[in-house]
PDB file of N, CA and C in Angstrom:
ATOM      1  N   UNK A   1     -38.924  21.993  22.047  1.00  0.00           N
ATOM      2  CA  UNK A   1     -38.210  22.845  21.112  1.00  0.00           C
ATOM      3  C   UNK A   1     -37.173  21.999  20.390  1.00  0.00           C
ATOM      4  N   UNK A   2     -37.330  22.141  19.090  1.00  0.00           N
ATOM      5  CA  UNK A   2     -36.093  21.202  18.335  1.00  0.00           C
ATOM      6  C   UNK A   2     -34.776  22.633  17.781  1.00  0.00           C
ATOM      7  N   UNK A   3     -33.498  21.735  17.977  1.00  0.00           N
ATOM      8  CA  UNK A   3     -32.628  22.417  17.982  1.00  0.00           C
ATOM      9  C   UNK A   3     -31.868  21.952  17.234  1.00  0.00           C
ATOM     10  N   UNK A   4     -31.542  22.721  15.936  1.00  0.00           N
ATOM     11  CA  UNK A   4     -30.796  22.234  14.930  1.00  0.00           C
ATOM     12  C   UNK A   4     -28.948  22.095  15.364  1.00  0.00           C
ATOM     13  N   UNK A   5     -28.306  20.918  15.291  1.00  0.00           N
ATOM     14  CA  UNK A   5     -26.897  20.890  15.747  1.00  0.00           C
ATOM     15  C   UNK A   5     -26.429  20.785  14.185  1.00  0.00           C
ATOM     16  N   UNK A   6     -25.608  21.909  14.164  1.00  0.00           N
ATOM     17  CA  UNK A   6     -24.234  21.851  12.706  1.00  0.00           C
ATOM     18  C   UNK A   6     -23.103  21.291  13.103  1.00  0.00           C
ATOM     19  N   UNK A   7     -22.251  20.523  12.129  1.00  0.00           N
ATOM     20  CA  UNK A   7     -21.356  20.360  12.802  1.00  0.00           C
ATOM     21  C   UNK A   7     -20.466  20.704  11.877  1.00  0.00           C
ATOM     22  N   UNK A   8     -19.131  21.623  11.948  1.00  0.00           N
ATOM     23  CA  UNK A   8     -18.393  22.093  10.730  1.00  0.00           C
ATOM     24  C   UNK A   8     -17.331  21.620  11.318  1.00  0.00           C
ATOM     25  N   UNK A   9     -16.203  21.304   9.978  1.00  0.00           N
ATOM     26  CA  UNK A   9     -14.483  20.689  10.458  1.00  0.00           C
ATOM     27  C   UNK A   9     -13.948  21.853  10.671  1.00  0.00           C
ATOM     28  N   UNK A  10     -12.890  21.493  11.589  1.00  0.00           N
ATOM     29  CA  UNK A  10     -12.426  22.505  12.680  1.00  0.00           C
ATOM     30  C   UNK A  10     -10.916  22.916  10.842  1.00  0.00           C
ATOM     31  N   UNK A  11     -11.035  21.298  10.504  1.00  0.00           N
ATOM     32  CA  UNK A  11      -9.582  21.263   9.460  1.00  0.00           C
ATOM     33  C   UNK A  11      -9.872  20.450   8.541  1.00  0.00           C
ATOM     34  N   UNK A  12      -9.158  20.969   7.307  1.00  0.00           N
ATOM     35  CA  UNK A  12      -9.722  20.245   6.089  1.00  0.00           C
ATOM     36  C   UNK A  12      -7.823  20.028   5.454  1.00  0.00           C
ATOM     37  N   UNK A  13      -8.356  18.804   4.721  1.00  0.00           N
ATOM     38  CA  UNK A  13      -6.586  18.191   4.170  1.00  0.00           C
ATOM     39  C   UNK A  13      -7.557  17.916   2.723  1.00  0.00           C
ATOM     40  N   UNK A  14      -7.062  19.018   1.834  1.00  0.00           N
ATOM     41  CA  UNK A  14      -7.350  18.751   0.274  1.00  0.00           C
ATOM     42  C   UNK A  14      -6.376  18.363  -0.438  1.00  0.00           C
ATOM     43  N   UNK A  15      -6.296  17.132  -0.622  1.00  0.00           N
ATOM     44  CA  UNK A  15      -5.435  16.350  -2.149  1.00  0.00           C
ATOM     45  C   UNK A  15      -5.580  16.926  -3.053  1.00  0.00           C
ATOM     46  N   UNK A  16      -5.067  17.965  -3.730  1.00  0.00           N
ATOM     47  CA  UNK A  16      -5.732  18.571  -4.990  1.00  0.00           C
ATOM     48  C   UNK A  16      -5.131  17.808  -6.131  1.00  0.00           C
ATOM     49  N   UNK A  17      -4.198  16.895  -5.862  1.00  0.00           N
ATOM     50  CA  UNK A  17      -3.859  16.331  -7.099  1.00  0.00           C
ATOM     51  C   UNK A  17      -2.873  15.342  -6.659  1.00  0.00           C
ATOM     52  N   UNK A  18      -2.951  14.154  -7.085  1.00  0.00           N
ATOM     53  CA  UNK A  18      -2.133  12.959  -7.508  1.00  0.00           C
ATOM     54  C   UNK A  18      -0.330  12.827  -8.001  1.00  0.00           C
ATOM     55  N   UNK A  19      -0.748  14.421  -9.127  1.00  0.00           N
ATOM     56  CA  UNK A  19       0.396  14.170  -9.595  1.00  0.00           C
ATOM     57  C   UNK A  19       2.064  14.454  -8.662  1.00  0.00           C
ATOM     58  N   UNK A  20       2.745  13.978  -8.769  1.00  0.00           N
ATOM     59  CA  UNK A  20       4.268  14.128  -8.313  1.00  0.00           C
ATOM     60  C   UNK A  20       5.620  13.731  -9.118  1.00  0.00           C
ATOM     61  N   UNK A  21       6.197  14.292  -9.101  1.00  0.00           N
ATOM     62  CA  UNK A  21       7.394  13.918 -10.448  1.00  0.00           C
ATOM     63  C   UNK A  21       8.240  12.427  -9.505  1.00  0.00           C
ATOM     64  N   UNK A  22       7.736  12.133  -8.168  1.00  0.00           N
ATOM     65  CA  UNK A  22       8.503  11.395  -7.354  1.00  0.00           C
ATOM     66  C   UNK A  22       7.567  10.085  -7.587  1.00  0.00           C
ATOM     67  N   UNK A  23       8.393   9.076  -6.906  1.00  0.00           N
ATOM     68  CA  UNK A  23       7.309   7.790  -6.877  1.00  0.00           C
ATOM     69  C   UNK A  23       7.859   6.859  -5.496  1.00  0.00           C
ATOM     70  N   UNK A  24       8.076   7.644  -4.531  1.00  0.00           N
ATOM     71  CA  UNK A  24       8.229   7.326  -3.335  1.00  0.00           C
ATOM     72  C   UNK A  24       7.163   6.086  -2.750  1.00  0.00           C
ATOM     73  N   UNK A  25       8.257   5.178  -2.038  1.00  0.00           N
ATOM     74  CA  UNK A  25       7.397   3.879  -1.600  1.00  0.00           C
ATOM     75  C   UNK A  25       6.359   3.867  -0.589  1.00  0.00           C
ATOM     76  N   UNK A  26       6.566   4.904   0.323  1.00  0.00           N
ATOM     77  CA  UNK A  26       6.207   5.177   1.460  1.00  0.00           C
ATOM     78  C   UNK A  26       4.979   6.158   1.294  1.00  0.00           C
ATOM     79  N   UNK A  27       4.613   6.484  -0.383  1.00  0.00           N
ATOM     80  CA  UNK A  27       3.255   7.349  -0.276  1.00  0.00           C
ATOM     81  C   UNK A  27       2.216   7.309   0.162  1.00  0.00           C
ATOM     82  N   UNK A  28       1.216   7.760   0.909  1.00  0.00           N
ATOM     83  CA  UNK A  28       0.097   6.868   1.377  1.00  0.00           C
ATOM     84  C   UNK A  28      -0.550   6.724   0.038  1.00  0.00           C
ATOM     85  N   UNK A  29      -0.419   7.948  -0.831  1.00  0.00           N
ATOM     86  CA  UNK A  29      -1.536   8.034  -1.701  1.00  0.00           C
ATOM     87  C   UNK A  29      -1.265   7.457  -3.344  1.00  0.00           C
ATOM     88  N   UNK A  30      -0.061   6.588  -3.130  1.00  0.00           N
ATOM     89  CA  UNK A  30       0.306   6.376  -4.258  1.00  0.00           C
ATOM     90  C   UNK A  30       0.560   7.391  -5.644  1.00  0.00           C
ATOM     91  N   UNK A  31       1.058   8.678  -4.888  1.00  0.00           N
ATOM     92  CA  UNK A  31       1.003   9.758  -5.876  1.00  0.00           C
ATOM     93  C   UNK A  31       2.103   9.413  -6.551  1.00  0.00           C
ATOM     94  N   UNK A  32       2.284   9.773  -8.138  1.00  0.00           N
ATOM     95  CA  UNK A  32       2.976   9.637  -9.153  1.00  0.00           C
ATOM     96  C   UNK A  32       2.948   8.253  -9.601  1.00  0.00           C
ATOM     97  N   UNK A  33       2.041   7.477  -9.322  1.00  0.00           N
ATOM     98  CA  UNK A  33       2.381   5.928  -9.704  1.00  0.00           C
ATOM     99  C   UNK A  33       0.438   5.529 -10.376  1.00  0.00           C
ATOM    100  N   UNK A  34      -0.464   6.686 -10.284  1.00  0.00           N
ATOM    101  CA  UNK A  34      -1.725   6.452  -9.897  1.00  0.00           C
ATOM    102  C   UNK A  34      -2.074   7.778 -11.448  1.00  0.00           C
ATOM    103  N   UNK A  35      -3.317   7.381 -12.153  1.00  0.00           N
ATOM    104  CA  UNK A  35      -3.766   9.176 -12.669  1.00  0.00           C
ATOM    105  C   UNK A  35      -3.948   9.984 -12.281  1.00  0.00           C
ATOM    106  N   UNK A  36      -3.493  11.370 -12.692  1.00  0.00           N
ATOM    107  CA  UNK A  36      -3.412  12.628 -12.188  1.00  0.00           C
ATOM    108  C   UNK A  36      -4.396  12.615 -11.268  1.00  0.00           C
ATOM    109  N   UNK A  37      -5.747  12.836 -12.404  1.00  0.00           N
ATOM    110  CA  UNK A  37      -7.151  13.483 -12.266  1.00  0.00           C
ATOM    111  C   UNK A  37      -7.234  14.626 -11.814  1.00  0.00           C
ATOM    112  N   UNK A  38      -6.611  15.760 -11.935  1.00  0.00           N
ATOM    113  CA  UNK A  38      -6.690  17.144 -12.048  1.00  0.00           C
ATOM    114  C   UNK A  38      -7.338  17.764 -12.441  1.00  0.00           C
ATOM    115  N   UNK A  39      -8.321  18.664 -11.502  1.00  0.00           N
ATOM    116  CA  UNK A  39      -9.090  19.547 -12.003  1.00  0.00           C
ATOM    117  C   UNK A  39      -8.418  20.534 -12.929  1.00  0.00           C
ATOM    118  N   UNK A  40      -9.429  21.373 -14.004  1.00  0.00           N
ATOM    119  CA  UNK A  40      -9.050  22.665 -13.807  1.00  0.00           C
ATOM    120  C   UNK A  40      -9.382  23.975 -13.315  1.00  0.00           C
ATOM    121  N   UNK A  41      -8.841  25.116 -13.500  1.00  0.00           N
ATOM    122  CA  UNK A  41      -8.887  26.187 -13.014  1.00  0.00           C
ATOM    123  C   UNK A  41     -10.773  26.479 -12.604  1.00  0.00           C
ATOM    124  N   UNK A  42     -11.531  26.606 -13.255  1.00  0.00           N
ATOM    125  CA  UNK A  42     -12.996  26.734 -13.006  1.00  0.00           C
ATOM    126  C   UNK A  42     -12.889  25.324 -11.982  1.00  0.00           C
ATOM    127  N   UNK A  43     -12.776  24.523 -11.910  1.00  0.00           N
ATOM    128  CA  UNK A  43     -13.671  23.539 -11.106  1.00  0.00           C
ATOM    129  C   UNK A  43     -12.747  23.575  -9.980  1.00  0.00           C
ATOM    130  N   UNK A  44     -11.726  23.670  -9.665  1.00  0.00           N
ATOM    131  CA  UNK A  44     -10.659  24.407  -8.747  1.00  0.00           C
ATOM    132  C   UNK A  44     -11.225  25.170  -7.413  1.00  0.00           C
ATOM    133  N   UNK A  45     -11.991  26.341  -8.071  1.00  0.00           N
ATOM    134  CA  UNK A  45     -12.189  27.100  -7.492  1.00  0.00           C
ATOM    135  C   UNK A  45     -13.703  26.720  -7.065  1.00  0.00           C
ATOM    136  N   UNK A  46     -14.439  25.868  -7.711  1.00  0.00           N
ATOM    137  CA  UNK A  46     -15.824  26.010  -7.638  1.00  0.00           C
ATOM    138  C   UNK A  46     -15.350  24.663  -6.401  1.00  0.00           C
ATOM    139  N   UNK A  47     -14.680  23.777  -5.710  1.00  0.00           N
ATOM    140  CA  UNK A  47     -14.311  22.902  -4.985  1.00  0.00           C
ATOM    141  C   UNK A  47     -13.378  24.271  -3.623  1.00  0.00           C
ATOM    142  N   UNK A  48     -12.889  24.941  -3.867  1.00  0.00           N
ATOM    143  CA  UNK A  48     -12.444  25.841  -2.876  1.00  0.00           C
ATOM    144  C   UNK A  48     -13.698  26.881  -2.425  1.00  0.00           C
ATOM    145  N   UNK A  49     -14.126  26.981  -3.056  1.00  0.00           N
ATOM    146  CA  UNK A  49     -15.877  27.784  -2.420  1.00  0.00           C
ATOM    147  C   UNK A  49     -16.466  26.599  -1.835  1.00  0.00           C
ATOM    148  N   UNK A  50     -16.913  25.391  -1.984  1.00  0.00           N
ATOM    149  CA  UNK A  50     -17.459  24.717  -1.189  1.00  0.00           C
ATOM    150  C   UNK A  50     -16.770  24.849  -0.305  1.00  0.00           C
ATOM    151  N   UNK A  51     -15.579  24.181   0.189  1.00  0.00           N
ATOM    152  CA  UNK A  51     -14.738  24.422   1.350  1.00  0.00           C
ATOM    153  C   UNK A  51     -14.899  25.514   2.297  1.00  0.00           C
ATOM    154  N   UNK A  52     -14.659  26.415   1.579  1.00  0.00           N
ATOM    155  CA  UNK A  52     -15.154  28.028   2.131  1.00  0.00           C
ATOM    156  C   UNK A  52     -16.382  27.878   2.838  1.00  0.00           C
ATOM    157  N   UNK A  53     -17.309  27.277   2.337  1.00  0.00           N
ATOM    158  CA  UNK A  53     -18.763  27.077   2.862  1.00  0.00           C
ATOM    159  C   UNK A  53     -18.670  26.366   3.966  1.00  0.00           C
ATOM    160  N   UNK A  54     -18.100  25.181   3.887  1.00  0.00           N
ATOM    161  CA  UNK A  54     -17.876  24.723   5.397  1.00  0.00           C
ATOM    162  C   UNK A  54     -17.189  25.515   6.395  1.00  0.00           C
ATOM    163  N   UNK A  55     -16.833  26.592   6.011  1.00  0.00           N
ATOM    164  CA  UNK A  55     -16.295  27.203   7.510  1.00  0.00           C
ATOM    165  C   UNK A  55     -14.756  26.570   8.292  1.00  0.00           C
ATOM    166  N   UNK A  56     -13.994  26.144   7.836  1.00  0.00           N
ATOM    167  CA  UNK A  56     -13.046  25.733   8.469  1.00  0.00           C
ATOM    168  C   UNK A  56     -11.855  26.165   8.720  1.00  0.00           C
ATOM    169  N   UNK A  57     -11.194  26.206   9.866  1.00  0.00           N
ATOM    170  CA  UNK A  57     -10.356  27.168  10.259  1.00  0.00           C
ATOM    171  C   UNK A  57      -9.538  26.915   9.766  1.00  0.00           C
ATOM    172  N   UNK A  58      -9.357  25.900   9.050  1.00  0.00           N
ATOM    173  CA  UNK A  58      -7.856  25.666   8.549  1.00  0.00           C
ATOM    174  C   UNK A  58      -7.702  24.967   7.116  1.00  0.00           C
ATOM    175  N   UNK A  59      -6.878  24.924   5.986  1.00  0.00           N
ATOM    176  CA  UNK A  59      -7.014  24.029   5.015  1.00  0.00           C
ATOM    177  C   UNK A  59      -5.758  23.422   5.026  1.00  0.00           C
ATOM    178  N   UNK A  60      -5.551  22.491   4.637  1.00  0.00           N
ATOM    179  CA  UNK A  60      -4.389  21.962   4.317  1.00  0.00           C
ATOM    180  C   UNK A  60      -4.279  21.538   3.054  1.00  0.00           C
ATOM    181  N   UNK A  61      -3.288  22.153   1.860  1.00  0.00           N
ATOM    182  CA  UNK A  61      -3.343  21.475   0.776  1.00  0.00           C
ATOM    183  C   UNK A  61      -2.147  20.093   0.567  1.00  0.00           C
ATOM    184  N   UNK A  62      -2.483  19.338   0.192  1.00  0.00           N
ATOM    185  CA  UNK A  62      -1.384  18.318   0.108  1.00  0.00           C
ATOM    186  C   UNK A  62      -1.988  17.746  -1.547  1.00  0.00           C
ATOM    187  N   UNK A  63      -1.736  16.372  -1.813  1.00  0.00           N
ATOM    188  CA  UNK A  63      -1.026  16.006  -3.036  1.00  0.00           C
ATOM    189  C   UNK A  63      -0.526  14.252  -2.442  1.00  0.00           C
ATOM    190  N   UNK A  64      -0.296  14.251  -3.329  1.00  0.00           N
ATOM    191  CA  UNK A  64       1.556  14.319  -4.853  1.00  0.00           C
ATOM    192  C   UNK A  64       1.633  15.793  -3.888  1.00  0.00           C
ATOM    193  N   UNK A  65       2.256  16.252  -5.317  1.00  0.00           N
ATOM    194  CA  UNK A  65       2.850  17.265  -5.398  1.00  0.00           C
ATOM    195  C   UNK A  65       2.174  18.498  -5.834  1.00  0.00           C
ATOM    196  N   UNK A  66       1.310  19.653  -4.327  1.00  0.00           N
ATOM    197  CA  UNK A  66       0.360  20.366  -5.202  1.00  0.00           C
ATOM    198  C   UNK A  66       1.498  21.780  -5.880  1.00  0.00           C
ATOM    199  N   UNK A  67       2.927  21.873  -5.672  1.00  0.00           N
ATOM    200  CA  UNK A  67       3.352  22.994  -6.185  1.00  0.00           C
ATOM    201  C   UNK A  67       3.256  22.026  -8.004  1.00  0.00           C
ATOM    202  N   UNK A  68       2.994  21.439  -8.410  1.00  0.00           N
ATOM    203  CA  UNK A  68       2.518  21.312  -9.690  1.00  0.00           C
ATOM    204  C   UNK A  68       1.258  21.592  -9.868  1.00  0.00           C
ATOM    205  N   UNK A  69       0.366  21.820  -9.553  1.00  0.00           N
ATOM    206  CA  UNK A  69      -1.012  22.534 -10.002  1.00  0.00           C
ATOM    207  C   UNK A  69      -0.761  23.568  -9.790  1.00  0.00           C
ATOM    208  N   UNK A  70      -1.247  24.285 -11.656  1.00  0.00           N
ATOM    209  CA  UNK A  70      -1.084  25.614 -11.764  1.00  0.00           C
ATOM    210  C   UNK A  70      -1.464  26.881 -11.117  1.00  0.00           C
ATOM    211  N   UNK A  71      -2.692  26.092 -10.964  1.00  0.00           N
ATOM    212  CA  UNK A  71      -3.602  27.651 -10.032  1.00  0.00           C
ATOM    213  C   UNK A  71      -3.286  27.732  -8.921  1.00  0.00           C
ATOM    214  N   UNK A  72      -2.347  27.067  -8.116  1.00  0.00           N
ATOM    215  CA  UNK A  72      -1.791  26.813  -6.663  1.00  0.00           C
ATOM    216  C   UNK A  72      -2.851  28.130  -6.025  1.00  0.00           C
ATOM    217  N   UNK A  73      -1.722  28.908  -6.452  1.00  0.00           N
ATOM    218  CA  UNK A  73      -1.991  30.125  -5.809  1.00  0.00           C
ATOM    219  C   UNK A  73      -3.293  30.766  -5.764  1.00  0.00           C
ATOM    220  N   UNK A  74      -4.008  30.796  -7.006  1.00  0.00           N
ATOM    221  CA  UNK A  74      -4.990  31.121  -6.731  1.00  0.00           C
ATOM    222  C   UNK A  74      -6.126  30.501  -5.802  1.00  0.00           C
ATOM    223  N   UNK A  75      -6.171  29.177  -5.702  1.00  0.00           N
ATOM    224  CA  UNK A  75      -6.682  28.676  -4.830  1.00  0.00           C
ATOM    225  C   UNK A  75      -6.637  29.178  -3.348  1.00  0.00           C
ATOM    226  N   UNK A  76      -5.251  29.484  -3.544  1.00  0.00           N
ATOM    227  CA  UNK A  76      -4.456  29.547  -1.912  1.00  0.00           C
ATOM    228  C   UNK A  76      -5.155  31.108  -1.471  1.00  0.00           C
ATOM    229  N   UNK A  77      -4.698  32.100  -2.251  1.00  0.00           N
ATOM    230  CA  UNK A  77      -5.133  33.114  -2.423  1.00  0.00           C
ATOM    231  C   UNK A  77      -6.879  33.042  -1.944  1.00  0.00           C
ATOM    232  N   UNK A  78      -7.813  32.511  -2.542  1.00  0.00           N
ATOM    233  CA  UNK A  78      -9.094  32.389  -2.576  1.00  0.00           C
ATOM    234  C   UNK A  78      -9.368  32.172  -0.915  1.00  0.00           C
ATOM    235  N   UNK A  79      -8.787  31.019  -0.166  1.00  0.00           N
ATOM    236  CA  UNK A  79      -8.909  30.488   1.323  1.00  0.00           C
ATOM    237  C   UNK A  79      -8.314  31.999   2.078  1.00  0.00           C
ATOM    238  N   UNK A  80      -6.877  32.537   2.093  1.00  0.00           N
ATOM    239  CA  UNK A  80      -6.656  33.121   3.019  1.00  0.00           C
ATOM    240  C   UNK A  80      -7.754  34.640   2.807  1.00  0.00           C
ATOM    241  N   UNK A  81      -8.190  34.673   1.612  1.00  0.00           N
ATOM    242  CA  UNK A  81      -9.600  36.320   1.642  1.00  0.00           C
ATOM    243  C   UNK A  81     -10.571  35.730   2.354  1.00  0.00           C
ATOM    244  N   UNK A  82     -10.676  34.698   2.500  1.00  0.00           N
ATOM    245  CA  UNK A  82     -12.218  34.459   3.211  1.00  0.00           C
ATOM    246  C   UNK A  82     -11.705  34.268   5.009  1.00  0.00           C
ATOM    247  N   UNK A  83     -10.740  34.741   4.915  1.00  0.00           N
ATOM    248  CA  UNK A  83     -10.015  34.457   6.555  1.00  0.00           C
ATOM    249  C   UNK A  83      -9.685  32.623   7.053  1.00  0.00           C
ATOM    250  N   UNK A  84      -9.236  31.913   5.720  1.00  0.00           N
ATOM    251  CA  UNK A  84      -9.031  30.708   6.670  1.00  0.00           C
ATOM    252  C   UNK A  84      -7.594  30.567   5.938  1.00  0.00           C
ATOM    253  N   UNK A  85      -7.068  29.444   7.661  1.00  0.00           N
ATOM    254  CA  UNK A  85      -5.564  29.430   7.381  1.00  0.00           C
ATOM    255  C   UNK A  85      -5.329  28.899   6.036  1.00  0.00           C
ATOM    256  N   UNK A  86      -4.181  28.795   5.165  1.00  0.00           N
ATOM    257  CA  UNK A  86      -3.381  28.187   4.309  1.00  0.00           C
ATOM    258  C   UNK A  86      -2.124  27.421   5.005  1.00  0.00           C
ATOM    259  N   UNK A  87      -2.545  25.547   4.845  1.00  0.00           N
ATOM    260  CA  UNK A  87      -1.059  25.460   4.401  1.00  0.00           C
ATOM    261  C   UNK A  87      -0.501  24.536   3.389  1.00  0.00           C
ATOM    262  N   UNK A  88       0.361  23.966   4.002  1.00  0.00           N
ATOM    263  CA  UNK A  88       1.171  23.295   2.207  1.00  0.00           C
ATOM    264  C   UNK A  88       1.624  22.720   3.124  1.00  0.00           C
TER     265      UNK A  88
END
């Protein structure tokens, strides 16, 4: 008998964006010193439904700085209806 094994992340850490008004030395991600590359609102969400698809109990949004992306919320909004944590 073959037995299909899934394996889904228990936790997900989404960079949604680069940008930061800071340029701190200590960034890992070189945010504010690097291009945005910011989605928008449609591709936002079409990247938070995949997520969704993986099943994961938890998201983490990080950045730069994601309280500068506009749709914050809606994103955020989108994770906690499908029952997974939000954080920042």
């Amino acid at each position: 008998m073959l037995v299909e094994m899934v394996c889904v992340p228990s936790d997900v850490i989404w960079d949604i964006t680069y940008a930061c008004p800071l340029r701190c030395i200590h960034c890992y991600s070189e945010s504010g010193r690097r291009p945005t590359r910011q989605l928008g609102a449609p591709d936002l969400l079409r990247v938070a439904d995949a997520l969704i698809a993986m099943r994961p109990s938890d998201i983490a949004i990080a950045g730069g700085e994601p309280l500068v992306v506009p749709d914050l919320f809606a994103v955020a909004e989108r994770f906690s209806r499908s029952g997974i944590s939000v954080t920042l």
